[in-house]
N, C-alpha and C. Protein backbone atom coordinates (compact mmCIF):
# COMPACT_ATOMS: atom_id res chain seq x y z
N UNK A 1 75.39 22.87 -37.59
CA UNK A 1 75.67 23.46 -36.31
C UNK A 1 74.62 24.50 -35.95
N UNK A 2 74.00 25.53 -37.00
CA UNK A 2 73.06 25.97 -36.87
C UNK A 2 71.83 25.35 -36.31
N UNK A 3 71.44 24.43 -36.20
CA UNK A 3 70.27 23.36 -35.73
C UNK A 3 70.41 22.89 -34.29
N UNK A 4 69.99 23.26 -33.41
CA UNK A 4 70.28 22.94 -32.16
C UNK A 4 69.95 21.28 -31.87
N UNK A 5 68.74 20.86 -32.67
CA UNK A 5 68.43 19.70 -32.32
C UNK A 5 69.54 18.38 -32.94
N UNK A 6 70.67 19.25 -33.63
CA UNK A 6 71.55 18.16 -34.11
C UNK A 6 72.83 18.03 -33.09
N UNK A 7 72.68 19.50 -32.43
CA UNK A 7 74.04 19.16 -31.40
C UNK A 7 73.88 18.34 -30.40
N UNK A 8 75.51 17.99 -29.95
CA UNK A 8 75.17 16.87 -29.06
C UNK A 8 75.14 17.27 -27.88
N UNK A 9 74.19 16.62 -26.70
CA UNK A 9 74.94 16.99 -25.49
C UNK A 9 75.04 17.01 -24.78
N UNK A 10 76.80 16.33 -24.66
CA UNK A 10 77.70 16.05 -24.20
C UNK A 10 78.33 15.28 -25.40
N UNK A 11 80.21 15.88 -24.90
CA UNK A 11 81.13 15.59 -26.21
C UNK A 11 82.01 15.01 -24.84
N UNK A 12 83.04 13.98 -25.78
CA UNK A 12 84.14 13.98 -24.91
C UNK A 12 85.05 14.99 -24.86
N UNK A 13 85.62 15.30 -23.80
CA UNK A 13 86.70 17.02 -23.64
C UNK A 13 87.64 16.66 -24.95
N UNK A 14 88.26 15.93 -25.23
CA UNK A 14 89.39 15.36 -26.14
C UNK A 14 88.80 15.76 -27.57
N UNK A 15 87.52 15.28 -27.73
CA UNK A 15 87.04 15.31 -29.12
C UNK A 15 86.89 17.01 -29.40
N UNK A 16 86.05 17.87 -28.50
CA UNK A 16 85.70 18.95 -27.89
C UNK A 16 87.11 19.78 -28.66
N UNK A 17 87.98 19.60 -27.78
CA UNK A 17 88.84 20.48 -28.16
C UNK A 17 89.61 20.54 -29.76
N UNK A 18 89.70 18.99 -29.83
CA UNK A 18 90.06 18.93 -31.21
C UNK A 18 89.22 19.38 -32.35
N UNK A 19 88.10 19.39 -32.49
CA UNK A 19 86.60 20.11 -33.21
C UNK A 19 86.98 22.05 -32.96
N UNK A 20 87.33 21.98 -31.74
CA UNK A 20 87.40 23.62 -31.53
C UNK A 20 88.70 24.31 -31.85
N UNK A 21 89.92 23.25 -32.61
CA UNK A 21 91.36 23.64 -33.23
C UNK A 21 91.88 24.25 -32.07
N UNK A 22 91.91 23.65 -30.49
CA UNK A 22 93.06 23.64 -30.00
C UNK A 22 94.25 23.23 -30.38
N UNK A 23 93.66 21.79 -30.69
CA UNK A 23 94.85 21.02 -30.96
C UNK A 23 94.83 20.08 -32.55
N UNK A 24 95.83 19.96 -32.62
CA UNK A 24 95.92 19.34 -34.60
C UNK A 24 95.30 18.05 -34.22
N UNK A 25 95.44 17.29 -33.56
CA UNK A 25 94.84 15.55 -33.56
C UNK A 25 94.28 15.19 -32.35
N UNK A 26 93.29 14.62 -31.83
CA UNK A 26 93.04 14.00 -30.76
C UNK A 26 93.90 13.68 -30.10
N UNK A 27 94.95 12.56 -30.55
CA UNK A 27 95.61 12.29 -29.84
C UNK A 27 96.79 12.74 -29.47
N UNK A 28 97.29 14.27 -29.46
CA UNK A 28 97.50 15.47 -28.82
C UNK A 28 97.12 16.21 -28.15
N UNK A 29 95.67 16.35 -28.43
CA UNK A 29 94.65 16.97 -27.46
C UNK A 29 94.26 15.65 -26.08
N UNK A 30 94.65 14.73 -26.24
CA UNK A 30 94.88 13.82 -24.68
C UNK A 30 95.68 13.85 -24.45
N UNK A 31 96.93 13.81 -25.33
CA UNK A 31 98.36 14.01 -24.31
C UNK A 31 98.48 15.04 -23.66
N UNK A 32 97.72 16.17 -24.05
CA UNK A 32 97.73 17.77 -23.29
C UNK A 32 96.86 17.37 -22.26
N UNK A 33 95.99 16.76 -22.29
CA UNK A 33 94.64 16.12 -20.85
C UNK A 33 95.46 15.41 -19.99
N UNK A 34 96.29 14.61 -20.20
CA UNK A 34 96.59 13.55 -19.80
C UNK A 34 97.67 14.30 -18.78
N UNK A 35 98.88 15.19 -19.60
CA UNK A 35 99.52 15.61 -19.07
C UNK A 35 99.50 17.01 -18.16
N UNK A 36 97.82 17.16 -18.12
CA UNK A 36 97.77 18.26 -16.68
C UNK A 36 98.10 19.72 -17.37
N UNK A 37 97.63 19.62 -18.86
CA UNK A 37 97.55 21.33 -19.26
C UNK A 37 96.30 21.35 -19.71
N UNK A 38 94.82 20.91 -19.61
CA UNK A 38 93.85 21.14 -19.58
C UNK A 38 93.07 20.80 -17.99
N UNK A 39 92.37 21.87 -17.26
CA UNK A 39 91.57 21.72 -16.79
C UNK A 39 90.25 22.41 -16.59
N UNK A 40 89.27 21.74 -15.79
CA UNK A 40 87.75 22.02 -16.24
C UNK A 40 87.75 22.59 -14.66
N UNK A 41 87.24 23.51 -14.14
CA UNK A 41 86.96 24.12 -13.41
C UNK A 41 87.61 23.94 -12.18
N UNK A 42 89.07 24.40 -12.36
CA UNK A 42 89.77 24.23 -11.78
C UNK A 42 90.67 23.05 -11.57
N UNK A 43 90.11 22.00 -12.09
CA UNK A 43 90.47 20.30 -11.65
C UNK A 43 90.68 19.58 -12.77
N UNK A 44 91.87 18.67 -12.34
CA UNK A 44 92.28 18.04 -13.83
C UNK A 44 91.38 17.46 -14.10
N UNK A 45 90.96 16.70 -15.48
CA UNK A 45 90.59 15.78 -16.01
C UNK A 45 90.81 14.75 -16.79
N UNK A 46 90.13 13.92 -17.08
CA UNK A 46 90.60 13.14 -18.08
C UNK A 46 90.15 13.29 -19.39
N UNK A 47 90.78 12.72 -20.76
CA UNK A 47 90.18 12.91 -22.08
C UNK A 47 88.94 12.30 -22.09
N UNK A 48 88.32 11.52 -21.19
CA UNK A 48 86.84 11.06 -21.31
C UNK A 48 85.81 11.89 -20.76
N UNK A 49 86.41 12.77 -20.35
CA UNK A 49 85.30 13.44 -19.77
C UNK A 49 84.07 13.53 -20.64
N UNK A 50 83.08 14.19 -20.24
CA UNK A 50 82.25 14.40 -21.14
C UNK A 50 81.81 15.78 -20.54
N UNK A 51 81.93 16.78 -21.36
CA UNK A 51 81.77 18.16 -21.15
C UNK A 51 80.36 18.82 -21.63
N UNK A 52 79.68 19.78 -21.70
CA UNK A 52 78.44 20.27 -21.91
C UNK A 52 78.42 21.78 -22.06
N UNK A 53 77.87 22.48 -22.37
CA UNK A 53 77.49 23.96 -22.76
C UNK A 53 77.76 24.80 -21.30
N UNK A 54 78.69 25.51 -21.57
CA UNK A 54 78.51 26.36 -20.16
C UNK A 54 79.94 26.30 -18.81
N UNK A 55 80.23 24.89 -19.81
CA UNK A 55 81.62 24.13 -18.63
C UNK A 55 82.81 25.15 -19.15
N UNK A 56 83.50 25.29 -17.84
CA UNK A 56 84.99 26.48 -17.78
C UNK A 56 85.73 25.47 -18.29
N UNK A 57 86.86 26.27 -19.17
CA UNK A 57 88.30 25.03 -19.50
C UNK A 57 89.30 26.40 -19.25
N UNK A 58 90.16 25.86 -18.37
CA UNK A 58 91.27 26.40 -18.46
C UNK A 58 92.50 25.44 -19.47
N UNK A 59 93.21 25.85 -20.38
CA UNK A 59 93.71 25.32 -20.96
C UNK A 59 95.21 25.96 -21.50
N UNK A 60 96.07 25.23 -21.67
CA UNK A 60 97.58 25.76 -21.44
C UNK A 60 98.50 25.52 -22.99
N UNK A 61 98.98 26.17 -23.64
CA UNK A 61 99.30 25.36 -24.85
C UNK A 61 100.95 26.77 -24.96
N UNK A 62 102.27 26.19 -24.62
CA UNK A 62 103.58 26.58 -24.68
C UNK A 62 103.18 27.84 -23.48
N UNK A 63 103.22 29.21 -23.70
CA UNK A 63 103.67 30.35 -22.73
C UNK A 63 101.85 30.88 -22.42
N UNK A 64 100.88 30.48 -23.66
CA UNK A 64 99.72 30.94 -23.04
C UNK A 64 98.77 29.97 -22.29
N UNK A 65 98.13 30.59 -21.57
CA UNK A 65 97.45 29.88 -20.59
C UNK A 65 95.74 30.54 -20.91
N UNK A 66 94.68 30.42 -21.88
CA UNK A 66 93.90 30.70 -22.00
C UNK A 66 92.50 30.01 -21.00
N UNK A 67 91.49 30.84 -20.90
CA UNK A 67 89.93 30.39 -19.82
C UNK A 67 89.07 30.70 -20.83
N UNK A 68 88.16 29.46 -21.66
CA UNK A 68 87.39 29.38 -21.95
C UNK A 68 86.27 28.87 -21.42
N UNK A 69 84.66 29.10 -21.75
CA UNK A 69 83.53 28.64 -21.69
C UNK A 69 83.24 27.88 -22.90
N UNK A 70 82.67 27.58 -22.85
CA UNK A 70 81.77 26.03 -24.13
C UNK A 70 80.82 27.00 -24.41
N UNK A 71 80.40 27.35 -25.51
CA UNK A 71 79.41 27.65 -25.98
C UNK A 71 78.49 27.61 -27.23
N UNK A 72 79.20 25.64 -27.37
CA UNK A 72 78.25 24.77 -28.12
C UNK A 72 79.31 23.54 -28.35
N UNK A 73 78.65 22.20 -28.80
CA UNK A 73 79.39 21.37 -28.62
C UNK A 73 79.58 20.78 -30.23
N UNK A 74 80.60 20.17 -30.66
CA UNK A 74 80.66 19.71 -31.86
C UNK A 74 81.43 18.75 -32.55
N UNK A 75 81.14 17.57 -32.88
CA UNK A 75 82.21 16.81 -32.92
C UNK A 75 82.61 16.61 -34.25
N UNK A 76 82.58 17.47 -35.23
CA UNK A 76 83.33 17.47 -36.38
C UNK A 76 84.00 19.13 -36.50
N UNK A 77 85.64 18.06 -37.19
CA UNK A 77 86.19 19.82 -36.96
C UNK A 77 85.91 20.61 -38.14
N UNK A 78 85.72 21.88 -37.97
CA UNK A 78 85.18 22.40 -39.00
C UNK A 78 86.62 23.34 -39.61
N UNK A 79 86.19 24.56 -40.05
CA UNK A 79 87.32 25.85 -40.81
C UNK A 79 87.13 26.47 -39.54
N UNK A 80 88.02 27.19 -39.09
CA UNK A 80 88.69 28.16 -37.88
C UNK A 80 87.50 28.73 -37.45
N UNK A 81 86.20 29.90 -38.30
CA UNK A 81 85.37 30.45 -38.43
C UNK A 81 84.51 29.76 -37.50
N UNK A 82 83.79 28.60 -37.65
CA UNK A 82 82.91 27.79 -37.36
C UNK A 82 83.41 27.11 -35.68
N UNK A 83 85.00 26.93 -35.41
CA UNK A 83 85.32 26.57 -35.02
C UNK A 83 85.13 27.59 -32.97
N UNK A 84 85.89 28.68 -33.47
CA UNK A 84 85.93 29.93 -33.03
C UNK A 84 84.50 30.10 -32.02
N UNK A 85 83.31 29.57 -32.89
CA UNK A 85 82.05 30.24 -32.74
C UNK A 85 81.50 28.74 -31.19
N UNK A 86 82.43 27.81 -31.15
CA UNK A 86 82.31 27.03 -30.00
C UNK A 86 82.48 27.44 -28.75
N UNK A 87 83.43 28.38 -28.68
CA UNK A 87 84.00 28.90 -27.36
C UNK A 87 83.79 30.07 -27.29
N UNK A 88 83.91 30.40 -25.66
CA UNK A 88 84.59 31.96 -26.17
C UNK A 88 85.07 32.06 -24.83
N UNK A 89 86.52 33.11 -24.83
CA UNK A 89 87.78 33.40 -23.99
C UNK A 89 87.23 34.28 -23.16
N UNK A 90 87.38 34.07 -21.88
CA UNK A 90 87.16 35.49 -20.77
C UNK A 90 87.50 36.41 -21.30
N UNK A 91 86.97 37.67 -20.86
CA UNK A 91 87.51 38.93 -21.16
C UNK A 91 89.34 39.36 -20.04
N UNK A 92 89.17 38.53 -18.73
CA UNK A 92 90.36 38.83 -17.80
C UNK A 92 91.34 37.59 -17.95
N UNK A 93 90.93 36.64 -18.91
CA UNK A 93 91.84 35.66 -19.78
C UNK A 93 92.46 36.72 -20.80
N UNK A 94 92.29 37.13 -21.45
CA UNK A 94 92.07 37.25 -22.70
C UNK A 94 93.44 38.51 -22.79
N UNK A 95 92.99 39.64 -21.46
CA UNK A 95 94.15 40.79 -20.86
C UNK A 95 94.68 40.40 -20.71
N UNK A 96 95.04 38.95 -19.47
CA UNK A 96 96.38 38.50 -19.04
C UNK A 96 97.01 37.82 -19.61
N UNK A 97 96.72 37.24 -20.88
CA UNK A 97 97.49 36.71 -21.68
C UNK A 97 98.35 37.94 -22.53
N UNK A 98 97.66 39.17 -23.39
CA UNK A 98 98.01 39.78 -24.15
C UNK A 98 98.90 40.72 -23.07
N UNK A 99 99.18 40.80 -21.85
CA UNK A 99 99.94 41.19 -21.34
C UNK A 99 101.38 40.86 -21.10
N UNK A 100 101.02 39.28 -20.68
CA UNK A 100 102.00 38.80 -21.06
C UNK A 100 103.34 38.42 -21.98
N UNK A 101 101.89 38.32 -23.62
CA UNK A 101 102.78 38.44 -24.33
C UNK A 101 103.45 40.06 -24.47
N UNK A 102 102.97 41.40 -24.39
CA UNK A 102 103.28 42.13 -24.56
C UNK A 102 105.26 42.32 -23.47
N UNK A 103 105.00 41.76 -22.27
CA UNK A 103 106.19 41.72 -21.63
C UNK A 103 107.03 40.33 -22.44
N UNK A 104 106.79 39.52 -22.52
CA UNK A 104 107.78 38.56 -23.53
C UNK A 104 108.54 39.30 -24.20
N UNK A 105 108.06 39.58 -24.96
CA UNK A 105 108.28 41.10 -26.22
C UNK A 105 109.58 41.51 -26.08
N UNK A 106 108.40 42.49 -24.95
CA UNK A 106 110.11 43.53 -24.05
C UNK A 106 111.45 43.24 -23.33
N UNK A 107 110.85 41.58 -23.09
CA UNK A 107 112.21 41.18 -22.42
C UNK A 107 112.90 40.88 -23.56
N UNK A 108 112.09 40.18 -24.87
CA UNK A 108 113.18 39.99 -25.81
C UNK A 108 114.31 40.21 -26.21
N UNK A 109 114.30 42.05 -26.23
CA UNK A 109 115.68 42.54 -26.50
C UNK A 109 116.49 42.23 -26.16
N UNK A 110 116.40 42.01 -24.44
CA UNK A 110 117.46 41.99 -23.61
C UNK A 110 118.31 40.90 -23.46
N UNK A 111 117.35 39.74 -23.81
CA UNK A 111 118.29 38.74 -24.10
C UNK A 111 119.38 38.36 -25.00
N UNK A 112 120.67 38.32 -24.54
CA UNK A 112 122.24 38.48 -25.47
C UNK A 112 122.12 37.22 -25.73
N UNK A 113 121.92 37.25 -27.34
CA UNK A 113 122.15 35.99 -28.13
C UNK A 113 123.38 35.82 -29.30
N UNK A 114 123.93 34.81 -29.15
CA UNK A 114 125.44 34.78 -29.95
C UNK A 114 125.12 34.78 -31.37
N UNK A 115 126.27 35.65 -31.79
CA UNK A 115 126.43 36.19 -33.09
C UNK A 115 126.20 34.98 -34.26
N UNK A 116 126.95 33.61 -33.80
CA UNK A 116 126.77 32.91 -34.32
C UNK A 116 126.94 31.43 -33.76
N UNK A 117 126.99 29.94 -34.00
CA UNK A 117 127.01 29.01 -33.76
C UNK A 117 128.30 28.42 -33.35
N UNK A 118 128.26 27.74 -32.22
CA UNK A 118 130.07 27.82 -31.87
C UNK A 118 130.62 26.69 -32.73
N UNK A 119 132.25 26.61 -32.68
CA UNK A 119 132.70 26.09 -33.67
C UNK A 119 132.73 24.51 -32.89
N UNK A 120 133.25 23.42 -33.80
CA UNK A 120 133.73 22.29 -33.24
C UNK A 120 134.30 21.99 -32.09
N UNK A 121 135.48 23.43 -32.21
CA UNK A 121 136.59 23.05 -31.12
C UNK A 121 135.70 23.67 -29.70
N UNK A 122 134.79 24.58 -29.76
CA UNK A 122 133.93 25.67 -29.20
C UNK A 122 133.24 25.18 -28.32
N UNK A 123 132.34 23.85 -28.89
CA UNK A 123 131.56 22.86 -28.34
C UNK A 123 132.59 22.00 -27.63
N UNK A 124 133.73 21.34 -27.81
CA UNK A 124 133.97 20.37 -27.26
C UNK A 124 134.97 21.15 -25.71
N UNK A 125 135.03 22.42 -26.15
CA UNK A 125 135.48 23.37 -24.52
C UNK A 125 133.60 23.28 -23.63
N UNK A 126 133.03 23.70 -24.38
CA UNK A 126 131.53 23.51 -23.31
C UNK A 126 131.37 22.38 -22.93
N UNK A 127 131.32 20.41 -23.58
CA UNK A 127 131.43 19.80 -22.81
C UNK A 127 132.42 19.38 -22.35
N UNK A 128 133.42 19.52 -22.29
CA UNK A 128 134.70 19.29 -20.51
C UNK A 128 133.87 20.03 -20.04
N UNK A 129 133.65 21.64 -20.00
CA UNK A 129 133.44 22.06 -19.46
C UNK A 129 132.30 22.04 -18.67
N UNK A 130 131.28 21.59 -18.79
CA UNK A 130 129.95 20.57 -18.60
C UNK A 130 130.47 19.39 -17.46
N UNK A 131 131.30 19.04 -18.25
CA UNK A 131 131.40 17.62 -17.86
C UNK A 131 132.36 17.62 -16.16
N UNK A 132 133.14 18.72 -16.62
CA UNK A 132 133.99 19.38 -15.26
C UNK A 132 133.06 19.61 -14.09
N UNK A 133 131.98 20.60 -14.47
CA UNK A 133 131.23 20.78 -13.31
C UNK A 133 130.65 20.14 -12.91
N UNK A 134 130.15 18.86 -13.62
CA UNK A 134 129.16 18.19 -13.06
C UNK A 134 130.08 16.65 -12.52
């Protein structure tokens, strides 16, 4: 990776991300393409794309929504370290995420969660009761 004349370039986005440990398998890292939580400068894409040094990814994975740049391409995945050194996160990505999570956090408390798991009879009052309203 050190050797510029070995990188490639242009990767497919799919391979791209999976090399950069977004995602555990390729073919997760297209179902996330496929399904409209990766896009490249603004605009969906497809897992064929073919991406290059410099290209924006906005990319979405459960509550965070991270904006990266490419800043090298690689199609073998490496250790986290190596991995890391492909991208790198906006600095006003990077706030609005850790903000976010910081309010997650705080709402945490507030959410009243039951002491414990309801019983047999417990569940079968929630669906009538389910079943009533609907």
């Amino acid at each position: 990776m050190s050797d510029q004349s070995l990188q490639p370039k242009k990767l497919r986005l799919d391979k791209w991300l999976w090399a950069a440990r977004f995602f555990k398998t390729r073919s997760l890292a297209k179902a996330a393409i496929d399904g409209g939580k990766v896009h490249m400068t603004g605009q969906r894409v497809k897992a064929s794309k073919e991406i290059s040094v410099g290209d924006t990814l906005q990319i979405r994975q459960g509550w965070d929504e991270k904006m990266v740049r490419v800043k090298a391409l690689s199609g073998q995945r490496r250790g986290a370290p190596q991995a890391q050194l492909l991208y790198e996160e906006t600095p006003q990505s990077r706030a609005k995420r850790e903000a976010q999570a910081a309010a997650r956090k705080a709402a945490g408390g507030m959410i009243d969660r039951p002491a414990q798991r309801p019983s047999k009879k417990q569940r079968r009052q929630i669906h009538r009761f389910k079943d009533f309203s609907e």
